[in-house]
Protein backbone atom coordinates (compact mmCIF):
# COMPACT_ATOMS: atom_id res chain seq x y z
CA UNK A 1 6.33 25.29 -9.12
CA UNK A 2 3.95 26.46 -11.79
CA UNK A 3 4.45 29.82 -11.11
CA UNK A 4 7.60 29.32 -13.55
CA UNK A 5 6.50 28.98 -17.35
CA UNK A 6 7.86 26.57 -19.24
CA UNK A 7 10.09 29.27 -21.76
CA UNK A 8 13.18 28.87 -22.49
CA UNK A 9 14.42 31.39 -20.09
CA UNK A 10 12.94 29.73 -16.55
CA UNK A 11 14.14 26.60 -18.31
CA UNK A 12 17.35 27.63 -19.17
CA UNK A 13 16.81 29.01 -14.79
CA UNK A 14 15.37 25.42 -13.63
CA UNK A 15 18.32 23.56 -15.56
CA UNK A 16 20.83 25.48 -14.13
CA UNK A 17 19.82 25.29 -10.58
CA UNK A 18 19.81 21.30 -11.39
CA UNK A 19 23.10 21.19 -13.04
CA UNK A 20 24.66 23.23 -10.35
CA UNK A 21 22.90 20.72 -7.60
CA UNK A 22 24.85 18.28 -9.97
CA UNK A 23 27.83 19.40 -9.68
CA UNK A 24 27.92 20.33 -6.67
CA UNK A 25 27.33 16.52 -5.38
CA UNK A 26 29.81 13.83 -4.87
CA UNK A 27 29.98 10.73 -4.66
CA UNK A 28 26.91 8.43 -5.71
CA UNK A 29 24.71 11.45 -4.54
CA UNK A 30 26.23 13.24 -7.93
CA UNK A 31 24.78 10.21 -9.85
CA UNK A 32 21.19 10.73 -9.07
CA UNK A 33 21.40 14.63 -9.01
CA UNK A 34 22.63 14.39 -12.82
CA UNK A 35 20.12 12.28 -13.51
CA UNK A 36 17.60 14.20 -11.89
CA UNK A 37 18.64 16.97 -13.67
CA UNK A 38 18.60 14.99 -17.06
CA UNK A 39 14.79 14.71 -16.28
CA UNK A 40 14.42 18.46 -15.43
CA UNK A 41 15.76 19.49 -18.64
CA UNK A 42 14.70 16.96 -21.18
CA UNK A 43 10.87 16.11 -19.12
CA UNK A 44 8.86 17.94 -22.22
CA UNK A 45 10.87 15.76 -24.95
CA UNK A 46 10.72 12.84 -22.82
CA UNK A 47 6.90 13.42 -22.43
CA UNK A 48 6.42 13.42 -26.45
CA UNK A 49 8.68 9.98 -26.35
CA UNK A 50 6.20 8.61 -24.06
CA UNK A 51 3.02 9.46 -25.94
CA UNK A 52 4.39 8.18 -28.99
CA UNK A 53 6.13 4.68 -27.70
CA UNK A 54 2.57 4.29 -25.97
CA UNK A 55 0.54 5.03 -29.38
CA UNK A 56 2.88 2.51 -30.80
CA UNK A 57 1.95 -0.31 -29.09
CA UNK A 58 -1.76 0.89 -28.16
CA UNK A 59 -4.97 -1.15 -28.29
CA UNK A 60 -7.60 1.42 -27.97
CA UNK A 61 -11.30 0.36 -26.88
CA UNK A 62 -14.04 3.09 -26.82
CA UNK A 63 -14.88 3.43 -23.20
CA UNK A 64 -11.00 3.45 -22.30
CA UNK A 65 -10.59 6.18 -25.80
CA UNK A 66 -13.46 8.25 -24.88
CA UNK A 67 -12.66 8.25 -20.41
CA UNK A 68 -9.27 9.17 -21.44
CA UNK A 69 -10.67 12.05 -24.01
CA UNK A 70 -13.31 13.31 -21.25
CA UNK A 71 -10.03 13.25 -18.64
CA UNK A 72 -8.02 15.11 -20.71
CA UNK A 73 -10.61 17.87 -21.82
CA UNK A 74 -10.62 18.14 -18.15
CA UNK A 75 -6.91 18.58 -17.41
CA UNK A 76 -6.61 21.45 -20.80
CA UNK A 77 -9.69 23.14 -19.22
CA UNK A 78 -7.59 23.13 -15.82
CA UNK A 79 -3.98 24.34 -17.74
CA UNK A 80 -5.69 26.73 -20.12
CA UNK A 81 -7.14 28.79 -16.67
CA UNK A 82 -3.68 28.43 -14.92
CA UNK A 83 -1.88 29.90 -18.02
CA UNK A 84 -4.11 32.78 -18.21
CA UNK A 85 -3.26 33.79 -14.87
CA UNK A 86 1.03 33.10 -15.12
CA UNK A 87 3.23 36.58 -14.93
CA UNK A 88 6.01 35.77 -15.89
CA UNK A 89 8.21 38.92 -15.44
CA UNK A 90 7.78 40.00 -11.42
CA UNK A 91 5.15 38.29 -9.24
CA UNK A 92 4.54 35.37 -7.72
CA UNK A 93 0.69 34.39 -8.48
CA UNK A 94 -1.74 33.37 -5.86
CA UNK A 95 -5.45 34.00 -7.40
CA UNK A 96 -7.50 31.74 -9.85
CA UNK A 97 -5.85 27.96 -9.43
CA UNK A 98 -2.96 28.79 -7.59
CA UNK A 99 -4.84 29.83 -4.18
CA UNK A 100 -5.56 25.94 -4.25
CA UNK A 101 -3.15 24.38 -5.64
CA UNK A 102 0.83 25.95 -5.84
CA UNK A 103 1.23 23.78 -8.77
CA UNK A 104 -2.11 23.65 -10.69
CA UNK A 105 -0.26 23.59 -13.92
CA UNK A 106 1.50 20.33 -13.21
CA UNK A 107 -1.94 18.78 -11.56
CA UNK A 108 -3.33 19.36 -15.02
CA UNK A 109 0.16 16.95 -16.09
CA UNK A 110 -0.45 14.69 -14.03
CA UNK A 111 -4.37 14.14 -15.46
CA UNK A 112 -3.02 14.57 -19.04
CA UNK A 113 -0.71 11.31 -18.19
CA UNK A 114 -3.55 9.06 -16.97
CA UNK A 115 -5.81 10.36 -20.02
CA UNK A 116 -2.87 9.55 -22.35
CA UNK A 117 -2.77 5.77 -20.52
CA UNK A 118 -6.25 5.67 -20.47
CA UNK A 119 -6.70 6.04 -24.45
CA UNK A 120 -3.84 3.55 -24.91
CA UNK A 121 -6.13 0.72 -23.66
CA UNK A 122 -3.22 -0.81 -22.03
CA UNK A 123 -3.64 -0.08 -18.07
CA UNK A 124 -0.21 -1.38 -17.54
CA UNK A 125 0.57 1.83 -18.97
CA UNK A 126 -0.61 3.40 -16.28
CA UNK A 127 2.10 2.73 -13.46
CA UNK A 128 4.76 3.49 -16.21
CA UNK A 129 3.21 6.98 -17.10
CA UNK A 130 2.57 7.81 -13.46
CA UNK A 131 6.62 6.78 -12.48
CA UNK A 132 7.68 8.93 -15.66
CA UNK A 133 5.56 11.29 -14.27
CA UNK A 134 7.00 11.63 -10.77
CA UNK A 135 10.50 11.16 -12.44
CA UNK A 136 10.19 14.56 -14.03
CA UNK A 137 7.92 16.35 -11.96
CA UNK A 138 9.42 15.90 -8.61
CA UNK A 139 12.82 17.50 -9.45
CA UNK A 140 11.32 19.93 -11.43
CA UNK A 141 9.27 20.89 -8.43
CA UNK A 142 12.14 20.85 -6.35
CA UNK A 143 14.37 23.43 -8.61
CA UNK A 144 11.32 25.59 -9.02
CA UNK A 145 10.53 26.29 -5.38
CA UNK A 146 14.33 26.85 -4.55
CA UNK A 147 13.84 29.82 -7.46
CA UNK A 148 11.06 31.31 -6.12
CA UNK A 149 12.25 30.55 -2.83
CA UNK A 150 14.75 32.56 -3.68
CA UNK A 151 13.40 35.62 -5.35
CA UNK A 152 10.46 35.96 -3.08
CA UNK A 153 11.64 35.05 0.48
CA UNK A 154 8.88 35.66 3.09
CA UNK A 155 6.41 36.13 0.23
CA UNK A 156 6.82 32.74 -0.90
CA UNK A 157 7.01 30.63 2.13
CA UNK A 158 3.77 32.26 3.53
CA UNK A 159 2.55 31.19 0.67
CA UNK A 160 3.83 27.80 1.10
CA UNK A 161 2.58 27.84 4.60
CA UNK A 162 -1.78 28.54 3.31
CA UNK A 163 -1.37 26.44 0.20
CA UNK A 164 -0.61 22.91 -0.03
CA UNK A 165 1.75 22.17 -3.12
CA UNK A 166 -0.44 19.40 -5.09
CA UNK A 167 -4.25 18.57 -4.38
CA UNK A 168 -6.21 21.17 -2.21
CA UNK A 169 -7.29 20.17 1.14
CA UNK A 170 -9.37 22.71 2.26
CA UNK A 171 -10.95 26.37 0.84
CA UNK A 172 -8.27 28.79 0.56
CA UNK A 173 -8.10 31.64 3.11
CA UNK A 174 -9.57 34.56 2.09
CA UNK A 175 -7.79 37.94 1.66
CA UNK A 176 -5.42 39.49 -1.31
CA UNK A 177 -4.61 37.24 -3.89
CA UNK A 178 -2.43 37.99 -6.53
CA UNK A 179 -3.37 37.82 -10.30
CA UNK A 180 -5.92 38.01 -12.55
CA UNK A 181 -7.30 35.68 -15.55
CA UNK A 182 -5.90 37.46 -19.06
CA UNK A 183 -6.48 35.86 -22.65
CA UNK A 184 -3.43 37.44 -24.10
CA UNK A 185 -1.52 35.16 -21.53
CA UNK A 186 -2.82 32.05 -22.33
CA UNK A 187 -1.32 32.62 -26.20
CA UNK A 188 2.00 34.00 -24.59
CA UNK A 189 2.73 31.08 -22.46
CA UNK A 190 1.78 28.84 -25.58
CA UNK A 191 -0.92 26.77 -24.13
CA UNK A 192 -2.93 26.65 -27.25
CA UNK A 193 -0.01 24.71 -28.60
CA UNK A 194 0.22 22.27 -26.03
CA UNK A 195 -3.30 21.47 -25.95
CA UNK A 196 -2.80 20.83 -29.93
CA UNK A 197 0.01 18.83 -29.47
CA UNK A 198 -1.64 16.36 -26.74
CA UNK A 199 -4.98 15.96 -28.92
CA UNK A 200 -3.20 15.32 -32.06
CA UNK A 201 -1.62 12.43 -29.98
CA UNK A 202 -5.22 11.81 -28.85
CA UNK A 203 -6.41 11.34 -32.12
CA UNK A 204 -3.81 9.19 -33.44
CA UNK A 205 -5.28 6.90 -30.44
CA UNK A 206 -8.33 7.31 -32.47
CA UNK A 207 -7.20 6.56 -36.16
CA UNK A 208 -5.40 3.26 -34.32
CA UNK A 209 -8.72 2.21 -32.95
CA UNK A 210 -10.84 2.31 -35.70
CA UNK A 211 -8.19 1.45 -38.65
């Protein structure tokens, strides 16, 4: 869930609620729970592996450079909103984004990981981003909603119940939603440096097209 922020503290929560899955498992079930939690703690490093192997063996064309660009100024626009609404200390958000979506935050992944395979120029890419993609994502998800499952009870699975968890289906319901948009957050949640990070990998796309 993207109501969690990706700190060290709700990672250091998210990893441990994998780990204990883990070990809690027996059997070949314990295989793939430590491995899904391998992906749960490790998905951001992992993610920066990714970009790089796939600037590595790139072969960037224009249109493919500049869809991929247009994608991803999309999918920052998309995480930069979502950040500005995240509390991270007590509630669990449902304005802005996350009346549409309970996991705008990762949508905004998800396009980030096409753009990236996009501006590769290799759409083989493509499957391989979108498995890595679902390989650390859909654990992560997993952990998250137990968490908030957790700490919010009733709260959480009405909210469950009026929002779907990935792509919007229909208008939200209206009534009290929970939130508001604030700058400050944006720069406490570190967005700004994520959205650095991806375009400097964007623009090394760049220098390997036209060098």
């Amino acid at each position: 869930m993207t109501n969690y922020l990706e700190t060290d503290n709700e990672m250091n929560a998210v990893a441990r609620k994998s780990l204990a899955a883990a070990d809690a498992a027996i059997g070949h079930e314990r295989i793939a729970a430590q491995w899904r939690a391998f992906f749960v703690r490790r998905r951001t490093f992992l993610g920066l592996v990714a970009a790089f192997i796939l600037v590595f063996f790139a072969e960037p064309t224009p249109q493919l450079l500049y869809a991929g660009g247009a994608l991803m100024a999309v999918a920052h626009l998309l995480r930069l909103v979502c950040s500005g609404y995240l509390d991270k200390d007590s509630r669990l958000i449902t304005a802005g984004p996350f009346s549409y979506s309970r996991n705008p935050l990762y949508v905004g992944n998800f396009l980030v990981v096409i753009a990236f395979a996009l501006m590769s120029g290799r759409l083989v890419a493509l499957p391989i981003m979108l498995l890595f993609w679902v390989l650390t994502h859909a654990p992560t998800v997993a952990c998250e909603e137990e968490i908030l499952r957790e700490k919010f009870e009733d709260e959480f699975d009405d909210y469950s119940r009026r929002v779907p968890r990935w792509l919007p289906c229909r208008l939200p319901p209206r009534g009290q939603r929970e939130g508001e948009f604030r700058w400050s957050r944006v720069v406490e949640n570190g967005e700004h440096l994520n959205i650095l990070s991806a375009w400097i990998v964007a623009a090394m796309f760049y220098i390997e097209m036209v060098r």
